[in-house]
C-alpha atoms as a PDB file:
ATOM      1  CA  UNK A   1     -15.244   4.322  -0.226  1.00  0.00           C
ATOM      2  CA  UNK A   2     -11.524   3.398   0.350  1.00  0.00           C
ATOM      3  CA  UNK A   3      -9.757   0.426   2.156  1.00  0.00           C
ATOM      4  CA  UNK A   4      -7.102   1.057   4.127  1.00  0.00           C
ATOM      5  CA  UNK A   5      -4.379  -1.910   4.916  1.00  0.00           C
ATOM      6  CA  UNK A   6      -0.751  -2.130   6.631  1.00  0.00           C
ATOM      7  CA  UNK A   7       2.056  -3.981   5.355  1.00  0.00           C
ATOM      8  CA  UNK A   8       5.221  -4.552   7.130  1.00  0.00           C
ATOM      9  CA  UNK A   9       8.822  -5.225   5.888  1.00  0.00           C
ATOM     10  CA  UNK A  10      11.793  -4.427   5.749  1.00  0.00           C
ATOM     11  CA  UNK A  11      13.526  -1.531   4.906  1.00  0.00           C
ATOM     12  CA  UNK A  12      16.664  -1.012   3.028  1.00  0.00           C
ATOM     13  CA  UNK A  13      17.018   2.930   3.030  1.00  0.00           C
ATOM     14  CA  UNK A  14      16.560   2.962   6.936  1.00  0.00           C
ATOM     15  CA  UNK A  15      18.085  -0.194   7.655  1.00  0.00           C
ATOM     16  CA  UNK A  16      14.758  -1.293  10.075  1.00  0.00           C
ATOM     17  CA  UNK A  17      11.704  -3.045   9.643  1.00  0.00           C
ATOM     18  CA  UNK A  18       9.110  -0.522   9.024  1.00  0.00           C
ATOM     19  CA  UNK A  19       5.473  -0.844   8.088  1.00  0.00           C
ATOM     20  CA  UNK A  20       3.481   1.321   5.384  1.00  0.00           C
ATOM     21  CA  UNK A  21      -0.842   1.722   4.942  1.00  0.00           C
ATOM     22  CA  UNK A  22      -1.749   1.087   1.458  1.00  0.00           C
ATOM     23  CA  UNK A  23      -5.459   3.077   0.853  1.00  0.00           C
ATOM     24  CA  UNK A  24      -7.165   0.903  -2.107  1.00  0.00           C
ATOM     25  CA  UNK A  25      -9.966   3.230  -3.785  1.00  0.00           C
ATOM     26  CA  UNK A  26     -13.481   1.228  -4.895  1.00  0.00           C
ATOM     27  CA  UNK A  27     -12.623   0.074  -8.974  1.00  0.00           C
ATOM     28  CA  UNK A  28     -15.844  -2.497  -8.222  1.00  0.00           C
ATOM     29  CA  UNK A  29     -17.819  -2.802 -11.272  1.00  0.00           C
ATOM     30  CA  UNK A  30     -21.151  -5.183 -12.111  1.00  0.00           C
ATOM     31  CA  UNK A  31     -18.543  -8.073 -12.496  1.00  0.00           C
ATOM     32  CA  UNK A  32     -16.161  -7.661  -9.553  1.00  0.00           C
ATOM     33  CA  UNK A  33     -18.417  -4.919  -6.842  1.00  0.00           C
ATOM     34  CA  UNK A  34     -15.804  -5.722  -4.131  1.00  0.00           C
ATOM     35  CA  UNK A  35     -12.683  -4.873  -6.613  1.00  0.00           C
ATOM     36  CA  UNK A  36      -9.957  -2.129  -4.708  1.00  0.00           C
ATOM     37  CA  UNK A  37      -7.052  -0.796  -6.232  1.00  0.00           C
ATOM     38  CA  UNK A  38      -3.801   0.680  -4.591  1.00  0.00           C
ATOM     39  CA  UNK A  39      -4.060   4.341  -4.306  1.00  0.00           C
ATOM     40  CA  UNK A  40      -2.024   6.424  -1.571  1.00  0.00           C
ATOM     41  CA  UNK A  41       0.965   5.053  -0.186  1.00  0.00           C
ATOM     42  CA  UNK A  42       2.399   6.431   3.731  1.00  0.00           C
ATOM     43  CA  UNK A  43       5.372   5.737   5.081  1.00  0.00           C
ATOM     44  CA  UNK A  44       5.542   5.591   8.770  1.00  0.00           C
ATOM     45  CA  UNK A  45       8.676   7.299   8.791  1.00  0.00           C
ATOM     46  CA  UNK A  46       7.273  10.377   7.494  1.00  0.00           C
ATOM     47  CA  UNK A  47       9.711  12.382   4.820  1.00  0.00           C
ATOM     48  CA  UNK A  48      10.708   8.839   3.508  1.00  0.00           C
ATOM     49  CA  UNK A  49      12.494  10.184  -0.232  1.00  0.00           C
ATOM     50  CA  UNK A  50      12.346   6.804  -1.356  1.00  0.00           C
ATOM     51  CA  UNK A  51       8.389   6.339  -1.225  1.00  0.00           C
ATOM     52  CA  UNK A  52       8.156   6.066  -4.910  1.00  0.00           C
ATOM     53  CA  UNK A  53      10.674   2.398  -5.472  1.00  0.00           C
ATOM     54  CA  UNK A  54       9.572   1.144  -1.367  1.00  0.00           C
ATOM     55  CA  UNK A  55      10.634  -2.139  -1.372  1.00  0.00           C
ATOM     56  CA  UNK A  56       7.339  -2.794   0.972  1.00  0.00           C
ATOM     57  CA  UNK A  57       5.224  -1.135  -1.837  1.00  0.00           C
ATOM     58  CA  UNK A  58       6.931  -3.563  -4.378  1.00  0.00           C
ATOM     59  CA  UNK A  59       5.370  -6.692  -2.363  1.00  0.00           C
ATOM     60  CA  UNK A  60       2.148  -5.656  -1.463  1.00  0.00           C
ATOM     61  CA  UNK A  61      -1.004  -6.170  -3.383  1.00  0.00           C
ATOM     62  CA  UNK A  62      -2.092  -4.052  -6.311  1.00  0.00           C
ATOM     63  CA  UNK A  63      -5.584  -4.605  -5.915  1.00  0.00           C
ATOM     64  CA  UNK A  64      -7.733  -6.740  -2.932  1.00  0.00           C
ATOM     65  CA  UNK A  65     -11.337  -7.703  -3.019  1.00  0.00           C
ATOM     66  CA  UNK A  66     -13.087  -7.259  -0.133  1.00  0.00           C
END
């Protein structure tokens, strides 16, 4: 099962406040069942070439429990 959330923020390379979904794919485990970790990253602005050092994606959680 994956979790998906939407951040929002601004961005540098388009000069705009954009907003990105962050899918977090099940880690849980005995100890933490409700762990998620970041997975796939999108972009609104689809053909972004700057997906990989997103200022957004810098400030948004690398893991949630839900």
């Amino acid at each position: 099962m994956e979790v998906t959330r939407t951040f929002c923020g601004f961005c540098p390379t388009l000069n705009k406040d954009y907003s990105i979904e962050v899918e977090y794919e099940d880690a849980g485990t005995p100890d933490f069942p409700n762990r998620y970790i970041q997975g796939l990253v999108t972009c609104i602005h689809h053909g972004c070439p700057n997906v990989s050092t997103c200022s957004i994606k810098a400030t948004v959680p690398k893991e949630i429990l839900v």
